[in-house]
Protein backbone atom coordinates (compact mmCIF):
# COMPACT_ATOMS: atom_id res chain seq x y z
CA UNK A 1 -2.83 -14.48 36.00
CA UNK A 2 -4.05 -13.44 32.60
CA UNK A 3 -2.08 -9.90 31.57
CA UNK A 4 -4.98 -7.30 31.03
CA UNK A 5 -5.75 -5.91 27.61
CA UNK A 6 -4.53 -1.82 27.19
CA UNK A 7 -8.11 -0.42 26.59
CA UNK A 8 -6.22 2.81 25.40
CA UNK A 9 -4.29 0.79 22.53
CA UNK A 10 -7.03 -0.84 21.50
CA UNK A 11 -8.80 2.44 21.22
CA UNK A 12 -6.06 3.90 19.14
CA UNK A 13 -5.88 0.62 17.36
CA UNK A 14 -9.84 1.19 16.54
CA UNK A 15 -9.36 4.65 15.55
CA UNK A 16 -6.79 4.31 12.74
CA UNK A 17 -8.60 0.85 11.54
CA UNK A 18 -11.43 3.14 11.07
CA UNK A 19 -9.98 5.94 9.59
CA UNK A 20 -8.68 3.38 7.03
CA UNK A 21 -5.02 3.78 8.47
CA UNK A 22 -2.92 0.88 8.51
CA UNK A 23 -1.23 -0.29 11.59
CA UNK A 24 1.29 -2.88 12.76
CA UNK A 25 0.19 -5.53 15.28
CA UNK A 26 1.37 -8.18 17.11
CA UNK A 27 -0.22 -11.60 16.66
CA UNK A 28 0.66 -15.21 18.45
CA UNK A 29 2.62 -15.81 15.46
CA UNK A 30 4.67 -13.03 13.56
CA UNK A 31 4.09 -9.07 13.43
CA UNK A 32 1.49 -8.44 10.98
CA UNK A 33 0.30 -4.58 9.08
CA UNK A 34 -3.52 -4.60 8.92
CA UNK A 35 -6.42 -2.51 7.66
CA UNK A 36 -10.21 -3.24 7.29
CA UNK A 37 -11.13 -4.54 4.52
CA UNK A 38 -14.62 -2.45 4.73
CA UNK A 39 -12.58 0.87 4.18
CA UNK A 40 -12.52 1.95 0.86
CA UNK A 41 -8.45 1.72 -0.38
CA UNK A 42 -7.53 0.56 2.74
CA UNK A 43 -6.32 -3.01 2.02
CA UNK A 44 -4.62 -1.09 -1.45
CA UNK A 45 -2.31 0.83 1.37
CA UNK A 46 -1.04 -2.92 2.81
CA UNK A 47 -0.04 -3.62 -0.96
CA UNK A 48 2.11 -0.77 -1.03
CA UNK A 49 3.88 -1.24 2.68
CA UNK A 50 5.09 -4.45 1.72
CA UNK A 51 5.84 -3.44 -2.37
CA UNK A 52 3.70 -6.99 -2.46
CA UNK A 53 1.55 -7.81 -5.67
CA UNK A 54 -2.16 -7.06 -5.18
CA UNK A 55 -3.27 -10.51 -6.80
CA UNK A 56 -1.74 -12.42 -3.15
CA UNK A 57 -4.41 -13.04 -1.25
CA UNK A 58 -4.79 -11.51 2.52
CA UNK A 59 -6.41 -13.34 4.86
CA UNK A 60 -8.77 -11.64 7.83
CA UNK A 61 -8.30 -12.23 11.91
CA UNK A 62 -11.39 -12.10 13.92
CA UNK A 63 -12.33 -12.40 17.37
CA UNK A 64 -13.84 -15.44 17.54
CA UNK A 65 -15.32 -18.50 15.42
CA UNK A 66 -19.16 -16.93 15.44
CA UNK A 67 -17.44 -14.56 13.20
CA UNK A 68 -17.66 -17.02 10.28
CA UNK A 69 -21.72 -16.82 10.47
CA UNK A 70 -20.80 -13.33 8.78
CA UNK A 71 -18.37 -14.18 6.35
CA UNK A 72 -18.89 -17.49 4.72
CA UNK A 73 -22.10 -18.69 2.57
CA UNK A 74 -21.96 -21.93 4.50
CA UNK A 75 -19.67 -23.80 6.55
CA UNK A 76 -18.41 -27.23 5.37
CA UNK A 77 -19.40 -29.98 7.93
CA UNK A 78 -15.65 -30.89 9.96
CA UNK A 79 -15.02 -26.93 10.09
CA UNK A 80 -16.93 -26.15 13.35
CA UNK A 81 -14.63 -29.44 15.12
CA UNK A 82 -11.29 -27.83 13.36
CA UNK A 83 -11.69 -24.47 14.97
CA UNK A 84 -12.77 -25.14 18.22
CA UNK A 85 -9.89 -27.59 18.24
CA UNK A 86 -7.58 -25.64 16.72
CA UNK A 87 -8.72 -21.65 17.61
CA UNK A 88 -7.71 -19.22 18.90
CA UNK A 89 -4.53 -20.53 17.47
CA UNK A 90 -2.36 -20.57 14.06
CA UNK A 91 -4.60 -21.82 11.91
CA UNK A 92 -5.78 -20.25 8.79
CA UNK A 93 -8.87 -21.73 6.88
CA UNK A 94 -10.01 -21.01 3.70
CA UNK A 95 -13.57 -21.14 3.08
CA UNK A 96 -15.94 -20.17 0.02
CA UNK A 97 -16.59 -16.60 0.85
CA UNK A 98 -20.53 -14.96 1.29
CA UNK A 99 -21.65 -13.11 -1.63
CA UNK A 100 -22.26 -10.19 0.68
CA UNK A 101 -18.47 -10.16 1.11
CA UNK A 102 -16.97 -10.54 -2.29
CA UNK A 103 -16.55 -6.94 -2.83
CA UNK A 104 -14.21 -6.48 -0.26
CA UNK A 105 -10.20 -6.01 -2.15
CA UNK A 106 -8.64 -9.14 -0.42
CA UNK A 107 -6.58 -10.21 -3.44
CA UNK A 108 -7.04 -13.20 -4.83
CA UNK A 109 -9.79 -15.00 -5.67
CA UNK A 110 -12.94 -13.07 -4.23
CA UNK A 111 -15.04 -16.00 -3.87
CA UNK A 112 -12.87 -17.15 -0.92
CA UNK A 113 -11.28 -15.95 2.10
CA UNK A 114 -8.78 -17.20 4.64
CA UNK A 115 -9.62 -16.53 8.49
CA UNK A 116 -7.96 -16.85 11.69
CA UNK A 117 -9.06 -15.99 15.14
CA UNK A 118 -5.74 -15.13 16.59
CA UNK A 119 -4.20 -16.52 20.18
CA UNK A 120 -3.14 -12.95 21.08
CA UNK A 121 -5.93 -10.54 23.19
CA UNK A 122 -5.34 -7.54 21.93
CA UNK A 123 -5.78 -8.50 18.03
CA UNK A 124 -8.86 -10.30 19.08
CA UNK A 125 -10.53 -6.97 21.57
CA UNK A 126 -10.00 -5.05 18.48
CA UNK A 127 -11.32 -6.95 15.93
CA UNK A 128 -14.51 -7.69 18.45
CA UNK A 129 -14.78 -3.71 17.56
CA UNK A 130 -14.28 -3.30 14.23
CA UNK A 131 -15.08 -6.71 12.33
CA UNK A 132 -12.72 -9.05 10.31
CA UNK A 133 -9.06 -7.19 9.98
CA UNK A 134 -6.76 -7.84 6.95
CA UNK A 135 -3.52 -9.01 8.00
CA UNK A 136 -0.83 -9.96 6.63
CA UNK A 137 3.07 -10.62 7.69
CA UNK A 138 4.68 -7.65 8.88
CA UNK A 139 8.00 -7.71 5.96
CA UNK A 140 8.41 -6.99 2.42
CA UNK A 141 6.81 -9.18 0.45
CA UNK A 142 9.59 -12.28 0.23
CA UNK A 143 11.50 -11.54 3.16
CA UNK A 144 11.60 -12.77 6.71
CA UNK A 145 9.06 -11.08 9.18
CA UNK A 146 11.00 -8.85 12.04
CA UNK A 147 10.87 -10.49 15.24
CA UNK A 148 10.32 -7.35 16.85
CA UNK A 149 7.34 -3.98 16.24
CA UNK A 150 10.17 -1.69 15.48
CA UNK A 151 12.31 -3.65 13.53
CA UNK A 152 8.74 -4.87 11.65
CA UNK A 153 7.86 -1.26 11.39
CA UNK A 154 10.78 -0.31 9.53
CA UNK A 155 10.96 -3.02 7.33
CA UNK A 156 7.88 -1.50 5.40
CA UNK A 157 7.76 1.00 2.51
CA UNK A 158 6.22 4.09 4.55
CA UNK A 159 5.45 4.47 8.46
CA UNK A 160 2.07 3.24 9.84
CA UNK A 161 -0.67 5.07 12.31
CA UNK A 162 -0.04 2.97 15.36
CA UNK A 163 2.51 -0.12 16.36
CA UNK A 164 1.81 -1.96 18.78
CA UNK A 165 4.77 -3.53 20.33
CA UNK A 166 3.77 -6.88 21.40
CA UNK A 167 7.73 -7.92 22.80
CA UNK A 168 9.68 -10.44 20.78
CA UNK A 169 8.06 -12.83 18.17
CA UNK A 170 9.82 -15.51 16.64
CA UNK A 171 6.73 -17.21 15.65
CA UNK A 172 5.97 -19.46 12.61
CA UNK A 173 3.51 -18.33 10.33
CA UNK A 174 0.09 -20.57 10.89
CA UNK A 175 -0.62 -22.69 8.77
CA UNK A 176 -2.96 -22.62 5.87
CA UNK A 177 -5.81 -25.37 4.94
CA UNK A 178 -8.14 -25.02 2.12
CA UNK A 179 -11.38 -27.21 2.86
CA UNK A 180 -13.21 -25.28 -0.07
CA UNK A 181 -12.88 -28.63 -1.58
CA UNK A 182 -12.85 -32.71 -0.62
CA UNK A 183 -10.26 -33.67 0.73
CA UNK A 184 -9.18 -30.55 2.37
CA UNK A 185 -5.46 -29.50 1.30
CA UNK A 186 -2.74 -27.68 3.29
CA UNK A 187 -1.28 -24.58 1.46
CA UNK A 188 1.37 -23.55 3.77
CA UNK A 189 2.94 -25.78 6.31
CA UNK A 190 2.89 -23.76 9.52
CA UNK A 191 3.69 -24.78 13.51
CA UNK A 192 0.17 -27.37 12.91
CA UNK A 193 1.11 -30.30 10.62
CA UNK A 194 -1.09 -32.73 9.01
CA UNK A 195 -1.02 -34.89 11.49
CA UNK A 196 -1.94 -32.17 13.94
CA UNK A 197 -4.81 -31.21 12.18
CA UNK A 198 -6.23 -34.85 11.40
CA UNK A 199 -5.55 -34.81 7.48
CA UNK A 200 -2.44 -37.32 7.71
C-alpha cells in the first residue's frame, strides 16, 4: 500500500517556498535545499547555504512531464519517449529554456534549464502547488550530500524554514543528459547509464 502524502508538510513546505524561504527536502535520490525560482532572491539564498558559486547551474523538480509545456520553447523529438521511460525517476534533462523563463536566476546559462520530475510524493504534491522548485544537493558545494535531513541540514551555512525528514538516503545523484544538441551527451553519470538511457 502506497504511504500517504502529510498534507500538513506539504502545506508548510508551500508556505516557506512562497515566502521565498529555503527548505531542505528529501528526493528519491539525495537530500536537496530548494527555493522557487519565481521569488525574487530566493535561488541567491541556495548560493549562500552551500558557499557554492552562483555561475553552477540549478536544475528545477516538477510534478510531472506536462510541466515542460511551461518551461521549454519546444521539445526535441525522443524527449517525450525518455521521460515517460525514464520519469518520475533520476533523470535530469537539459533542454533549451522558453524565453518566458530566462529571467529566472538559475545559474548558468539562462537559455537552458535542467528538469526532473522526482520519484518521491511529497517533492512532487508540492511542486504540483507551487510550480518548478530549484533544487540542488543538500551539502556544501564539493562535498558529499548527508544521508540523512539533519545531518543535511547542518551541513549548510545557515538553518532553513522547514526539513523534511524523508528517513535515510544513500542515493546517487541522477544523472544528467543534455539533448539541447545532436547527439544528446551525458554530463554527469548518475544510477542511469548510457546504456540505460539508449545513447550507448
Amino acid at each position: 500500500m502506497t504511504e500517504a502524502v502529510d498534507g500538513r508538510l506539504v502545506d508548510r513546505l508551500v508556505a516557506a517556498l512562497e515566502a521565498g524561504e529555503p527548505v531542505v527536502i528529501p528526493t528519491d535520490t539525495v537530500y536537496g535545499v530548494a527555493a522557487l525560482p519565481t521569488v525574487p532572491g530566493a535561488t541567491a539564498r541556495l548560493y549562500a547555504l552551500k558557499d557554492r558559486r552562483p555561475d553552477v547551474p540549478l536544475a528545477v523538480l516538477v510534478a510531472d512531464a506536462a510541466a515542460l509545456d511551461d518551461l521549454v520553447g519546444a521539445v526535441p523529438p525522443g524527449v517525450p519517449a525518455l521521460v515517460a521511460a525514464h520519469w518520475p525517476g533520476p533523470l535530469t534533462v537539459v533542454l533549451r529554456r522558453h524565453p518566458e523563463r530566462q529571467g529566472w536566476d538559475l545559474g548558468g546559462d539562462p537559455r537552458t534549464i535542467g528538469v526532473r520530475c522526482p520519484a518521491d510524493r511529497l517533492v512532487r504534491a508540492v511542486a504540483a502547488r507551487v510550480g518548478p522548485i530549484a533544487t540542488t544537493s543538500a551539502n556544501r558545494h564539493g562535498q558529499p550530500t548527508p544521508a540523512t535531513a539533519a545531518e543535511a541540514a547542518a551541513e549548510l551555512t545557515a538553518p532553513v524554514a522547514v526539513v523534511a525528514d524523508g528517513g535515510p538516503l544513500r542515493g546517487t545523484a541522477s544523472t544528467v543528459v543534455d539533448v539541447t544538441e545532436d547527439p544528446w551527451r551525458i554530463l554527469r553519470q548518475g544510477s542511469l547509464d548510457a546504456a540505460a538511457l539508449g545513447l550507448a
